[in-house]
N, C-alpha and C. Protein backbone atom coordinates (compact mmCIF):
# COMPACT_ATOMS: atom_id res chain seq x y z
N UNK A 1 0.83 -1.19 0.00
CA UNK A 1 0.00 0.00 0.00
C UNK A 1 0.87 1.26 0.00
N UNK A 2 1.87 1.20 0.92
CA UNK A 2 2.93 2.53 0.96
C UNK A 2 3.41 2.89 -0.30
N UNK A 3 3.53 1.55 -1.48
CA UNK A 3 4.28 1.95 -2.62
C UNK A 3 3.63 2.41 -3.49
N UNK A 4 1.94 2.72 -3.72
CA UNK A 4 1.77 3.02 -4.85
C UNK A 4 2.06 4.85 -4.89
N UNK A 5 2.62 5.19 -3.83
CA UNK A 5 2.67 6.92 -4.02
C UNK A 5 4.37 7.18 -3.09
N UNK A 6 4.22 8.46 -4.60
CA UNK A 6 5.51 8.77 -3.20
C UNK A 6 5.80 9.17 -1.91
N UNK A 7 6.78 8.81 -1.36
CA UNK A 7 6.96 8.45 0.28
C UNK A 7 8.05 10.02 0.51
N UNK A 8 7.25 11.16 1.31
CA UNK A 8 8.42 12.31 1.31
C UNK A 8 9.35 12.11 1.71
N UNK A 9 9.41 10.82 2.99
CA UNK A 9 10.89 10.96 3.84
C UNK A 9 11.71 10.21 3.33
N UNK A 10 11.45 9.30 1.47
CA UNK A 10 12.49 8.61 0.84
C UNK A 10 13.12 9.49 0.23
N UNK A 11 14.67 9.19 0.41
CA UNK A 11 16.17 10.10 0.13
C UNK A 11 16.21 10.11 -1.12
N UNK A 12 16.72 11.21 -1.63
CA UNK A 12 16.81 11.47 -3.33
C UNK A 12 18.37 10.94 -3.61
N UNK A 13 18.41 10.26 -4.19
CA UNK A 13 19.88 10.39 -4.92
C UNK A 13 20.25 10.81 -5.80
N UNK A 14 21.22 10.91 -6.62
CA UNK A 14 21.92 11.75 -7.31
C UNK A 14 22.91 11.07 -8.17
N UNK A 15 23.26 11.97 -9.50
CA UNK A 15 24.74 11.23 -9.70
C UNK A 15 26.20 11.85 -9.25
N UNK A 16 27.43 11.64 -9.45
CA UNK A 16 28.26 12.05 -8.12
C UNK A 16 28.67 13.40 -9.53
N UNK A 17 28.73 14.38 -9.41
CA UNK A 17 29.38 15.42 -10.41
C UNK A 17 29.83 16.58 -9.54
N UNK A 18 31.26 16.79 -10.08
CA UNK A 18 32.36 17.59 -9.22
C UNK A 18 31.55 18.66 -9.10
N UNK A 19 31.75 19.70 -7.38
CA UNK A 19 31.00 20.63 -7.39
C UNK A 19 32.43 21.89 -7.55
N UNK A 20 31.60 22.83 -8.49
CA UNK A 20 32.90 23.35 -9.05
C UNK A 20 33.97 24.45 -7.70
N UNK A 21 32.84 25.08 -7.01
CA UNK A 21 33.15 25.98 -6.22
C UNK A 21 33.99 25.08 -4.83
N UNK A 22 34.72 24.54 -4.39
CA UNK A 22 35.26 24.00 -3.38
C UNK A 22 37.16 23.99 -3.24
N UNK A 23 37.12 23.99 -1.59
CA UNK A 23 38.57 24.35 -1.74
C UNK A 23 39.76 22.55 -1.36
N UNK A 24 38.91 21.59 -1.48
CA UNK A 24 39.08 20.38 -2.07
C UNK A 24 37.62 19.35 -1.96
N UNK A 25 38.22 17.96 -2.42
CA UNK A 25 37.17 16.94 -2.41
C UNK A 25 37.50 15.72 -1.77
N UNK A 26 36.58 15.19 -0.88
CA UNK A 26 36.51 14.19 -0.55
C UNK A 26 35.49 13.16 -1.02
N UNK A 27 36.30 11.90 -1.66
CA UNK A 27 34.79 11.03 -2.41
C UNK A 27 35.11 9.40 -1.35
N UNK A 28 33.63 8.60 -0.98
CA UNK A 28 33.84 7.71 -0.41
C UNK A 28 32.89 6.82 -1.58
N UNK A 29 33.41 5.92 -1.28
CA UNK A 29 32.96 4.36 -1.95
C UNK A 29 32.91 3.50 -1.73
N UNK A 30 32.00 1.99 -1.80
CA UNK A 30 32.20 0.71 -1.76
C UNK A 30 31.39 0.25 -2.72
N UNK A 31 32.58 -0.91 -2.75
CA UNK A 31 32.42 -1.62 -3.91
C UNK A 31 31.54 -1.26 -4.97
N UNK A 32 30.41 -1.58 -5.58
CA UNK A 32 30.13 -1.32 -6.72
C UNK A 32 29.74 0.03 -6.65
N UNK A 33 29.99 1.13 -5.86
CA UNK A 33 30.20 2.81 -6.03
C UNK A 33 31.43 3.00 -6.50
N UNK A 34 32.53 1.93 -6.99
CA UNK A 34 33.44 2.64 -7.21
C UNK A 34 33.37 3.23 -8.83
N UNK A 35 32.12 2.28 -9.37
CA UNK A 35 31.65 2.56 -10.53
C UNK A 35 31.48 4.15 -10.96
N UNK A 36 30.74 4.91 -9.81
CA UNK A 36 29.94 5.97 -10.04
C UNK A 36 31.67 6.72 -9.59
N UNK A 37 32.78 6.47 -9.13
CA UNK A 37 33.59 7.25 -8.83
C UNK A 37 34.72 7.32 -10.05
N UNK A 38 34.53 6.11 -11.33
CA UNK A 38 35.41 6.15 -11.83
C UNK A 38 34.50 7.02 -13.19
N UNK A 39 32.93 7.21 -12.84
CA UNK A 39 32.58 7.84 -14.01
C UNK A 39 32.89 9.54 -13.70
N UNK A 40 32.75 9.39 -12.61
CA UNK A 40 33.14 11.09 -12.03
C UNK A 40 34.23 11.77 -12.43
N UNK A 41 35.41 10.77 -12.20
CA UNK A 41 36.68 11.28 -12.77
C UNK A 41 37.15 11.05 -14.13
N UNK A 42 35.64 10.81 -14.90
CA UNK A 42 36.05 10.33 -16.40
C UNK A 42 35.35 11.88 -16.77
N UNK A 43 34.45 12.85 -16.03
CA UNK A 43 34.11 13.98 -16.63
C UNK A 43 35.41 15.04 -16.23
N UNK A 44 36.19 15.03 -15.26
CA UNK A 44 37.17 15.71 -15.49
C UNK A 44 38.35 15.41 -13.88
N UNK A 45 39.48 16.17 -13.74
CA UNK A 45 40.00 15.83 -12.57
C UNK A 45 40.29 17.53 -11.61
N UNK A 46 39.59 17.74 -10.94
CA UNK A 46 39.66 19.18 -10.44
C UNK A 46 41.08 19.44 -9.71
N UNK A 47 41.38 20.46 -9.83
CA UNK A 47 42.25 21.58 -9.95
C UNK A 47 42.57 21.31 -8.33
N UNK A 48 41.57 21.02 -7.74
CA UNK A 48 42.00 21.02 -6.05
C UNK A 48 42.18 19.58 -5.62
N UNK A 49 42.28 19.96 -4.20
CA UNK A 49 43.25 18.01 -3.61
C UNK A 49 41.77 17.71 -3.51
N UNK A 50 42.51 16.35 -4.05
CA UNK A 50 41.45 14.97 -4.02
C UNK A 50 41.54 14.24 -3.24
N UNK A 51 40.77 13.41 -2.32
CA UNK A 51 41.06 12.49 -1.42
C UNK A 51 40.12 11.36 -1.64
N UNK A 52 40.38 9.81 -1.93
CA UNK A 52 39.50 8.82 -2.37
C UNK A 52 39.58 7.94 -0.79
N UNK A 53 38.68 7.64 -0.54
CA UNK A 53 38.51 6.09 0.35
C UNK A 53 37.69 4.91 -0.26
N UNK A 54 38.46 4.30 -0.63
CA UNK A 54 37.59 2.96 -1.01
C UNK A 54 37.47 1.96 -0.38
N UNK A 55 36.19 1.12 -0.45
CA UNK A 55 36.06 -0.01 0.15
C UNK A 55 35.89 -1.23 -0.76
N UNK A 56 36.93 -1.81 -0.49
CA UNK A 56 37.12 -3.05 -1.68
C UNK A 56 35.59 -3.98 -1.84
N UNK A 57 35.05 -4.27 -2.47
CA UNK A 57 33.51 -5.47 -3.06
C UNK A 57 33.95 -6.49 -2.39
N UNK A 58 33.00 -7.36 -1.46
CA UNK A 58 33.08 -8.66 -1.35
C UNK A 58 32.56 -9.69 -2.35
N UNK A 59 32.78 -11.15 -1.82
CA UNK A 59 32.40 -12.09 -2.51
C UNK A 59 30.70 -11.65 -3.68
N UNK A 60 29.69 -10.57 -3.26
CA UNK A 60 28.82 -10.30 -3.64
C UNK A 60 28.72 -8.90 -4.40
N UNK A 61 29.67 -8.18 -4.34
CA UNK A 61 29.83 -7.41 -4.80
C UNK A 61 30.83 -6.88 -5.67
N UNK A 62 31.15 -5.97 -6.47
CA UNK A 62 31.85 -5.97 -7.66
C UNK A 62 33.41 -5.00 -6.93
N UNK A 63 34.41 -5.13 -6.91
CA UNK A 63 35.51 -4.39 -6.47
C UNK A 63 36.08 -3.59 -7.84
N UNK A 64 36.48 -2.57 -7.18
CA UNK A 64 36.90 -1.73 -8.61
C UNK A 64 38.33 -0.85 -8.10
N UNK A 65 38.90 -1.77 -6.88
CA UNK A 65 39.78 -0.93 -5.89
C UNK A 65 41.03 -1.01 -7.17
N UNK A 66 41.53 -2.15 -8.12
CA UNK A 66 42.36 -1.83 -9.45
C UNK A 66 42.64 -0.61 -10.33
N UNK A 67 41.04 -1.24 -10.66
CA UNK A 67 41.09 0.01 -11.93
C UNK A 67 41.37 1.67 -11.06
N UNK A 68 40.48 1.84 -10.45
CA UNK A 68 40.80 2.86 -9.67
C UNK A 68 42.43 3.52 -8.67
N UNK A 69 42.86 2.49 -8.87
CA UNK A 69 44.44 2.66 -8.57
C UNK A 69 44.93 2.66 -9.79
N UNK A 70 44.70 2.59 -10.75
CA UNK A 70 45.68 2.76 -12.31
C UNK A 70 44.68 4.47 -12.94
N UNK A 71 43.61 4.90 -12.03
CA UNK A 71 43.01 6.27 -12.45
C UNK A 71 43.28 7.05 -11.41
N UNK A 72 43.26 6.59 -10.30
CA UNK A 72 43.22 7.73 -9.14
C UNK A 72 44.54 8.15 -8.80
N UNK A 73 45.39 6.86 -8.62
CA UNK A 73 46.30 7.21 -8.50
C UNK A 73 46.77 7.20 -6.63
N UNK A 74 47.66 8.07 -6.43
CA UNK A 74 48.37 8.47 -4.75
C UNK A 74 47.23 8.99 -4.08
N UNK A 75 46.13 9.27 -5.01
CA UNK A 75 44.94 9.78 -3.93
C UNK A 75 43.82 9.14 -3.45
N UNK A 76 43.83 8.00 -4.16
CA UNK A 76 43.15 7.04 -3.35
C UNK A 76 43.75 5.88 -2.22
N UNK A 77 42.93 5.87 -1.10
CA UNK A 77 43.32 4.89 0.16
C UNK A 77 42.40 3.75 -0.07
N UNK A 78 43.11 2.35 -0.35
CA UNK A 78 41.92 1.50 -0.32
C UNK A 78 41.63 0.50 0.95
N UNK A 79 40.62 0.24 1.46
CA UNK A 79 40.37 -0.59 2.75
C UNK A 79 39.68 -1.95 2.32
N UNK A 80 39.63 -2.65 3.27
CA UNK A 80 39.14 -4.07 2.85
C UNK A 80 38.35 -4.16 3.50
N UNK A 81 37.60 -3.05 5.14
CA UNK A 81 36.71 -3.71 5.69
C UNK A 81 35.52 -2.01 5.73
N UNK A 82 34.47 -1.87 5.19
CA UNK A 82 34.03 -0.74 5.81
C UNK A 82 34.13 -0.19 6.63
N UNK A 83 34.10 -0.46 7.75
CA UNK A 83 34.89 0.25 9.83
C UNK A 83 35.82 0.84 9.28
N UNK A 84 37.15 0.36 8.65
CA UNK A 84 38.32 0.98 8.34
C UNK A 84 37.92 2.36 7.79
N UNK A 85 37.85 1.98 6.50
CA UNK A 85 37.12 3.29 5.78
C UNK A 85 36.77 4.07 6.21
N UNK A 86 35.69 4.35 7.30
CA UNK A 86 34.88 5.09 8.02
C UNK A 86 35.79 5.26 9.31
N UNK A 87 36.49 4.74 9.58
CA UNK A 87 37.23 5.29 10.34
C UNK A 87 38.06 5.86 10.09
N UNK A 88 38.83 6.22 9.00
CA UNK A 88 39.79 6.89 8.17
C UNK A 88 39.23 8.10 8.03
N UNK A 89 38.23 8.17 7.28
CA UNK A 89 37.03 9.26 7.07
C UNK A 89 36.90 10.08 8.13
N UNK A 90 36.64 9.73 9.44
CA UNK A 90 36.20 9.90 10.42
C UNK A 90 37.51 10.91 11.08
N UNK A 91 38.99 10.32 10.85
CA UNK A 91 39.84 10.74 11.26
C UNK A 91 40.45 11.75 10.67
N UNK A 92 39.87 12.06 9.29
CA UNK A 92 40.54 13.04 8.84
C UNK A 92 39.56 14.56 8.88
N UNK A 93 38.21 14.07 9.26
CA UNK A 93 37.23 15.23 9.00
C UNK A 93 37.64 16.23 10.10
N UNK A 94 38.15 16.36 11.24
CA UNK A 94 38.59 17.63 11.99
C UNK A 94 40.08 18.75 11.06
N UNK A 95 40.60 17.67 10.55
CA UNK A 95 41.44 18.93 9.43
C UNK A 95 41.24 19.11 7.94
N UNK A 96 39.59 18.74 7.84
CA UNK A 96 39.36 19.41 6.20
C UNK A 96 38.79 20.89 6.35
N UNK A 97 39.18 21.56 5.06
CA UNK A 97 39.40 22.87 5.06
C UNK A 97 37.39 23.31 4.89
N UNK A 98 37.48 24.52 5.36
CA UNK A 98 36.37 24.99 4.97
C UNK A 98 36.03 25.04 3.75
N UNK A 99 34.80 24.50 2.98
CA UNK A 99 34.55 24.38 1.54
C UNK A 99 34.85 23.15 1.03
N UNK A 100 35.25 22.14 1.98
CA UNK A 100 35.50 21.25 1.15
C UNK A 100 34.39 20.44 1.00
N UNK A 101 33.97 19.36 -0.60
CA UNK A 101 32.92 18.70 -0.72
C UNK A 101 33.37 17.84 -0.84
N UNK A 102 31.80 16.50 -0.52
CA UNK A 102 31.69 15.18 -0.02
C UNK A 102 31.39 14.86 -1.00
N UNK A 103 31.21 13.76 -1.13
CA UNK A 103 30.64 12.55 -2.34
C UNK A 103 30.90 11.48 -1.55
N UNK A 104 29.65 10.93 -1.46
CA UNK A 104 29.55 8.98 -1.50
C UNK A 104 28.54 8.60 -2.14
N UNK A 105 29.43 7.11 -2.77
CA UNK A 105 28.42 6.28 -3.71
C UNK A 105 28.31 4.73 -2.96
N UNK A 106 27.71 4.11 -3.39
CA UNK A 106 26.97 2.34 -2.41
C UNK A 106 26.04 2.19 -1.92
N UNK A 107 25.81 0.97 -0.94
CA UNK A 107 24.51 1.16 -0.61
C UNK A 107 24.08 2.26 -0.08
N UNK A 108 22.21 2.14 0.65
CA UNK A 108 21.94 3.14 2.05
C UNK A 108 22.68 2.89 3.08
N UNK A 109 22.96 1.86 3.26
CA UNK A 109 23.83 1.60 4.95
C UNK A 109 24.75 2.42 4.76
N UNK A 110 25.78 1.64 3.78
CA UNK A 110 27.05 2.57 3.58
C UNK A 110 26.83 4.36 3.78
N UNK A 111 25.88 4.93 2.81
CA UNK A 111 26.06 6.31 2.85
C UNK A 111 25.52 6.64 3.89
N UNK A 112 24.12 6.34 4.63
CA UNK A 112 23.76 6.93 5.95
C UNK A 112 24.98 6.61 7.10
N UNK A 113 25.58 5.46 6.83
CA UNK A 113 26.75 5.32 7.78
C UNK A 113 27.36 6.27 7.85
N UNK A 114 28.44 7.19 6.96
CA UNK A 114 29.07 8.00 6.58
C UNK A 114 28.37 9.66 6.23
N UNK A 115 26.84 9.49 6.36
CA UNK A 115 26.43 10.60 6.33
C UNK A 115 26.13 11.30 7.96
N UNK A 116 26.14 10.10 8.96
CA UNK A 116 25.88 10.06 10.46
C UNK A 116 27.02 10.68 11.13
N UNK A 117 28.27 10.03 10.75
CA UNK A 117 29.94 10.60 10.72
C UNK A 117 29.71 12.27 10.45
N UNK A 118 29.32 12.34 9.38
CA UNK A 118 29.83 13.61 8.88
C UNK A 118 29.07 14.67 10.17
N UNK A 119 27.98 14.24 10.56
CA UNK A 119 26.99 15.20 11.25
C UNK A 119 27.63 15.25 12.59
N UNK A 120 28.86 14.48 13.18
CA UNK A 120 29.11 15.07 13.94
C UNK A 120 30.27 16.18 14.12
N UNK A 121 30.08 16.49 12.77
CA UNK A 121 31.53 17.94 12.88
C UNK A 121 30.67 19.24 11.63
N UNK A 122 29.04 18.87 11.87
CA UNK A 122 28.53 19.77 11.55
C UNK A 122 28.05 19.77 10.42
N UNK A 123 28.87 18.70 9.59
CA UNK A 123 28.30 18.73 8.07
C UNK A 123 27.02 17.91 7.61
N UNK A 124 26.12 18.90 6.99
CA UNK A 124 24.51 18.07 6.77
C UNK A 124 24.92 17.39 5.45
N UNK A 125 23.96 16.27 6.16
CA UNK A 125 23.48 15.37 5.04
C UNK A 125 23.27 15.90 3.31
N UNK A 126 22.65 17.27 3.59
CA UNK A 126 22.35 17.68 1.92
C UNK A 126 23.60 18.38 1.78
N UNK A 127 24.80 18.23 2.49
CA UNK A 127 25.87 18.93 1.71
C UNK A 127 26.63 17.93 0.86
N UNK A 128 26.22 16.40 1.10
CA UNK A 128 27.14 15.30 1.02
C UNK A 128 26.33 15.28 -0.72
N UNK A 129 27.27 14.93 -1.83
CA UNK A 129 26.71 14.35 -2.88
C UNK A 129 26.36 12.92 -3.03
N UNK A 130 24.88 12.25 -2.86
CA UNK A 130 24.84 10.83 -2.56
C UNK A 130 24.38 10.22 -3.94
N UNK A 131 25.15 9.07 -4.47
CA UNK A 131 24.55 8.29 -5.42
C UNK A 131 24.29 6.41 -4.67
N UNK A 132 23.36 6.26 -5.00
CA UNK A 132 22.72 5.02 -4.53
C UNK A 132 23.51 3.73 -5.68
N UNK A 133 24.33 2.79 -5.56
CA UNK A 133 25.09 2.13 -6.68
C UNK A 133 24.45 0.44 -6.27
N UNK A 134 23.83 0.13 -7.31
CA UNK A 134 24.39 -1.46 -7.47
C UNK A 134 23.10 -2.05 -6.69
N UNK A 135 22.50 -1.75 -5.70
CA UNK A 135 22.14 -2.53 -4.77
C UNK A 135 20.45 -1.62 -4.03
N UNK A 136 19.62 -2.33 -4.08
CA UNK A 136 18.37 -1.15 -3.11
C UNK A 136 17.98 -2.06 -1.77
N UNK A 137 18.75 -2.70 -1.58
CA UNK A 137 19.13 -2.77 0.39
C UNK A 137 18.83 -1.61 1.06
N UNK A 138 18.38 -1.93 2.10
CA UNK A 138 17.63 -0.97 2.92
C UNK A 138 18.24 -1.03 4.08
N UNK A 139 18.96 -0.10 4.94
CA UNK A 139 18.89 -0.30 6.73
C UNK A 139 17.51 -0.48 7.31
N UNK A 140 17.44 -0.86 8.16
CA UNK A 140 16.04 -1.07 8.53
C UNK A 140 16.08 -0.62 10.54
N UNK A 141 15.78 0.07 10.91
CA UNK A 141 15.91 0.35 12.20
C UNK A 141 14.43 -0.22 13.15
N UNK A 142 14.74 -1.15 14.00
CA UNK A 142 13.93 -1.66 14.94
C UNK A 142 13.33 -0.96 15.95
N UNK A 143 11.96 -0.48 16.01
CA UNK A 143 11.42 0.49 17.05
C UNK A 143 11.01 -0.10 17.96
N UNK A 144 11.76 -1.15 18.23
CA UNK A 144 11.08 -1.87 19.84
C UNK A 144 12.80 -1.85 20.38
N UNK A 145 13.86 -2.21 19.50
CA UNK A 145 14.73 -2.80 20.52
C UNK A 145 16.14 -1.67 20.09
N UNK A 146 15.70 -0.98 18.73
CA UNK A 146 16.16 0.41 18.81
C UNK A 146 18.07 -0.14 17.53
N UNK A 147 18.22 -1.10 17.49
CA UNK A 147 19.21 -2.06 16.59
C UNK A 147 18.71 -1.32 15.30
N UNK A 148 19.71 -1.49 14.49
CA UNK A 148 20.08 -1.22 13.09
C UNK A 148 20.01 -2.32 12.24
N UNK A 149 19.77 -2.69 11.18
CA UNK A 149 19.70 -4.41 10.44
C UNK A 149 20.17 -3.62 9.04
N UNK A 150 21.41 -3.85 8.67
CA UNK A 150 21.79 -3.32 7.26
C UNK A 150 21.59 -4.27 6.13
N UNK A 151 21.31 -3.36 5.05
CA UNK A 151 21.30 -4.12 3.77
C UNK A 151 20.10 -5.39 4.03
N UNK A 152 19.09 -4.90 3.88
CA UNK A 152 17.98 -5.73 4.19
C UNK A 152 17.32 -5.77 2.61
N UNK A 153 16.66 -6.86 1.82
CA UNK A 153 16.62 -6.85 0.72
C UNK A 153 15.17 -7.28 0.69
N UNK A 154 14.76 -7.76 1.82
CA UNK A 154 13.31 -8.37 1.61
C UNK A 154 12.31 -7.35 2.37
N UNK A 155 11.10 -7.98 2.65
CA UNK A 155 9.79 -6.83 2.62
C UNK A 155 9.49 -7.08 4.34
N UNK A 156 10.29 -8.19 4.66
CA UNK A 156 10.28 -8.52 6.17
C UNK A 156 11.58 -9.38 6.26
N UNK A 157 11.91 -8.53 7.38
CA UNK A 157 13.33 -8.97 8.51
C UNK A 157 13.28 -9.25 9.54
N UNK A 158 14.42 -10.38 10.28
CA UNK A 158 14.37 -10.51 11.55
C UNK A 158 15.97 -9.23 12.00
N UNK A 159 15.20 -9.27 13.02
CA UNK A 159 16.03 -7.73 13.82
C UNK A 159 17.42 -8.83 13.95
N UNK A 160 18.46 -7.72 13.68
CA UNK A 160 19.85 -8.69 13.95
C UNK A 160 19.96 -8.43 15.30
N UNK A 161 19.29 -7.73 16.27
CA UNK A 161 19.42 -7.52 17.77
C UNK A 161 18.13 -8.54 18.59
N UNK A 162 17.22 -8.12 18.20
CA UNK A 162 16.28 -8.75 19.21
C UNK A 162 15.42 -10.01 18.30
N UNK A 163 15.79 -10.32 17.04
CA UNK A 163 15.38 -11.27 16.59
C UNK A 163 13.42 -11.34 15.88
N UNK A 164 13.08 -10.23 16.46
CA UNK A 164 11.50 -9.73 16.07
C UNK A 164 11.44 -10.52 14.57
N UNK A 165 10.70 -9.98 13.74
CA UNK A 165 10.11 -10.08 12.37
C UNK A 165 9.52 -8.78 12.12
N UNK A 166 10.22 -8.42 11.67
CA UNK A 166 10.41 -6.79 11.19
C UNK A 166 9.18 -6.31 9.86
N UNK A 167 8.33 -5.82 9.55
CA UNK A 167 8.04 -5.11 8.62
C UNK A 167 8.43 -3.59 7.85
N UNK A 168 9.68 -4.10 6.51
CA UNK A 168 9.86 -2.73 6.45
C UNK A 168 8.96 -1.99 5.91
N UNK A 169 9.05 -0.64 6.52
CA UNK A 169 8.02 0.71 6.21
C UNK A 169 9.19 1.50 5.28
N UNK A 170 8.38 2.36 4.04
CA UNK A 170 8.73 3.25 3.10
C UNK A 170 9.17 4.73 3.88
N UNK A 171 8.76 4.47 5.18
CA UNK A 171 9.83 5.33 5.78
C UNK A 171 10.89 5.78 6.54
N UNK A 172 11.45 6.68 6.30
CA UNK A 172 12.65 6.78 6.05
C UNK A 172 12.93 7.90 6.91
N UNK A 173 13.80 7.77 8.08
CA UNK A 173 14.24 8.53 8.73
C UNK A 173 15.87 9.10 8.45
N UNK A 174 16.29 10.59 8.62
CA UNK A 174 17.38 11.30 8.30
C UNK A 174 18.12 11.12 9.25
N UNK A 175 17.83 11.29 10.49
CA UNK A 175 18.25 11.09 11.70
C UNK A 175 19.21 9.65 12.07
N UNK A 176 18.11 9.01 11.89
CA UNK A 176 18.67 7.45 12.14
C UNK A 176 19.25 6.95 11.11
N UNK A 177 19.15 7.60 9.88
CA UNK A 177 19.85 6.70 8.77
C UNK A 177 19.30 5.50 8.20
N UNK A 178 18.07 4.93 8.49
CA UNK A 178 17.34 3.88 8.63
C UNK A 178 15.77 4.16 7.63
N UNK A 179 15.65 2.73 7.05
CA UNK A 179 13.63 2.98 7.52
C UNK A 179 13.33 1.91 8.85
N UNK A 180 12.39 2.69 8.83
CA UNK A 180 11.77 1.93 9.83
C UNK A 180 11.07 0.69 9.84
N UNK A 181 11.38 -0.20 11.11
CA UNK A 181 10.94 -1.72 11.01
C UNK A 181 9.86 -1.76 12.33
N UNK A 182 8.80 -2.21 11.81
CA UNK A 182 7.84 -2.66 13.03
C UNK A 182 7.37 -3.92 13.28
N UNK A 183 7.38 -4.82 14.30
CA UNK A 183 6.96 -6.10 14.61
C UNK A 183 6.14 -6.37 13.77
N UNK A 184 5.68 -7.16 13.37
CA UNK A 184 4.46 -7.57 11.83
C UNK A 184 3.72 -8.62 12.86
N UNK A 185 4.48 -9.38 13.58
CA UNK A 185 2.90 -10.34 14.10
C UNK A 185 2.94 -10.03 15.74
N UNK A 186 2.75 -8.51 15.65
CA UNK A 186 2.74 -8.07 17.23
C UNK A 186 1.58 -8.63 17.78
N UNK A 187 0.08 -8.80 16.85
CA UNK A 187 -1.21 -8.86 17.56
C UNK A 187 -1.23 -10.33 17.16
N UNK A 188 -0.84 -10.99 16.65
CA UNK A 188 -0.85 -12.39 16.07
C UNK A 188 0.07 -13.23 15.75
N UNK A 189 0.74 -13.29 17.28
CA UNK A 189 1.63 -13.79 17.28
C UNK A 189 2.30 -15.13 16.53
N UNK A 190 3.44 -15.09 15.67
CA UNK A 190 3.51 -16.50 14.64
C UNK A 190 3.02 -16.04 13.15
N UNK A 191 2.26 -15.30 12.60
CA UNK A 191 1.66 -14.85 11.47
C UNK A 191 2.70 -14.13 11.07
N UNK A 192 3.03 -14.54 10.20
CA UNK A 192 3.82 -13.75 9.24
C UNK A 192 3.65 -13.86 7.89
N UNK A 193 3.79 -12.84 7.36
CA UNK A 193 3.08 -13.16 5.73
C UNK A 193 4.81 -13.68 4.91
N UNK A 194 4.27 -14.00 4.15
CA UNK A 194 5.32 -14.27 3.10
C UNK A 194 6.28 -13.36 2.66
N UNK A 195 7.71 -13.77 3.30
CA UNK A 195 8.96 -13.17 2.86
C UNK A 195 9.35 -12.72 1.27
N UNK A 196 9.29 -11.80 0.89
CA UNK A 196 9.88 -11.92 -0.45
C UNK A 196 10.59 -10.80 -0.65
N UNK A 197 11.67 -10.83 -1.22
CA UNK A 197 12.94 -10.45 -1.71
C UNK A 197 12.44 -8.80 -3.28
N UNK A 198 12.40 -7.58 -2.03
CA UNK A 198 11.94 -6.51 -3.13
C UNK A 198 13.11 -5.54 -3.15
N UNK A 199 13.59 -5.49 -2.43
CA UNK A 199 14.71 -4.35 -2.78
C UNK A 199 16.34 -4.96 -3.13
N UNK A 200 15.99 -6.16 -4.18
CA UNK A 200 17.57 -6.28 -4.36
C UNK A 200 18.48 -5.53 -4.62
């Protein structure tokens, strides 16, 4: 029922394109975002410092941490585990210069992950350039036990914290980085409708 109209609190994405006015750039990625990072630097390479973090593709996902080291060059850092990444990220945001712009491409987890980071040194979410790559996985945030469940692909989840049976809702909180998940057989207990696989 939520899907036949649009949902205001679902996030717009974008494609990643250099913003011209800035006094450098920071772009983050995983795995199959490195796609949207190698089309970025195929429209041009700006004049100011570049800084890449990549997160190498697992077994399910496409890695592009190569090619991107034979384009990016000394300015990309590549990681093998997301935490890293985001912690790298994390560590460098107290000495980026005023003006400098964001870009991340990958899933929602990934970018609300890294869009949550950014908000604590002030920088909003709509300053970050977000492209959605490869994947429509959902975080899904649990309003009973308050847990996060990333990259959720079906229309019902069990909470990776309290184990519930989650119904995801089309909405979408900024705050939490999440949509929201609500117990589905709160009044009937055991009823669960049929799992199926919508946001691959």
């Amino acid at each position: 029922m939520e899907r036949g109209y649009r949902i205001r609190s679902k996030p717009n994405y974008e494609t990643l394109v250099w913003k011209e006015k800035a006094s450098a750039h920071v772009v983050v990625a995983k795995g199959a975002g490195g796609m949207a990072v190698l089309q970025l630097f195929q429209q041009m390479h700006p004049v100011q410092p570049v800084t890449v973090f990549y997160v190498r593709g697992d077994s399910t996902d496409k890695d592009y941490s190569q090619t991107l080291t034979k384009l990016v060059g000394d300015e990309l850092q590549v990681f093998d585990t997301q935490m890293e990444a985001l912690y790298a990220f994390y560590r460098r945001l107290p000495d980026m210069k005023m003006g400098t712009r964001f870009y991340v491409s990958g899933t929602e987890s990934f970018i609300w992950s890294l869009c949550k980071l950014a908000a604590l040194f002030d920088i909003q979410e709509s300053e970050i350039v977000k492209q959605l790559s490869n994947s429509l996985s959902r975080p899904v945030y649990c309003v009973h036990c308050k847990a996060t469940t990333p990259n959720v692909t079906t229309n019902i989840v069990a909470c990776s914290k309290c184990s519930r049976k989650l119904f995801v809702r089309d909405h979408f909180s900024r705050h939490l980085g999440a949509y929201m998940g609500l117990m589905i057989d709160a009044e009937n207990p055991g009823e669960v409708p049929a799992i199926e696989e919508i946001y691959p």
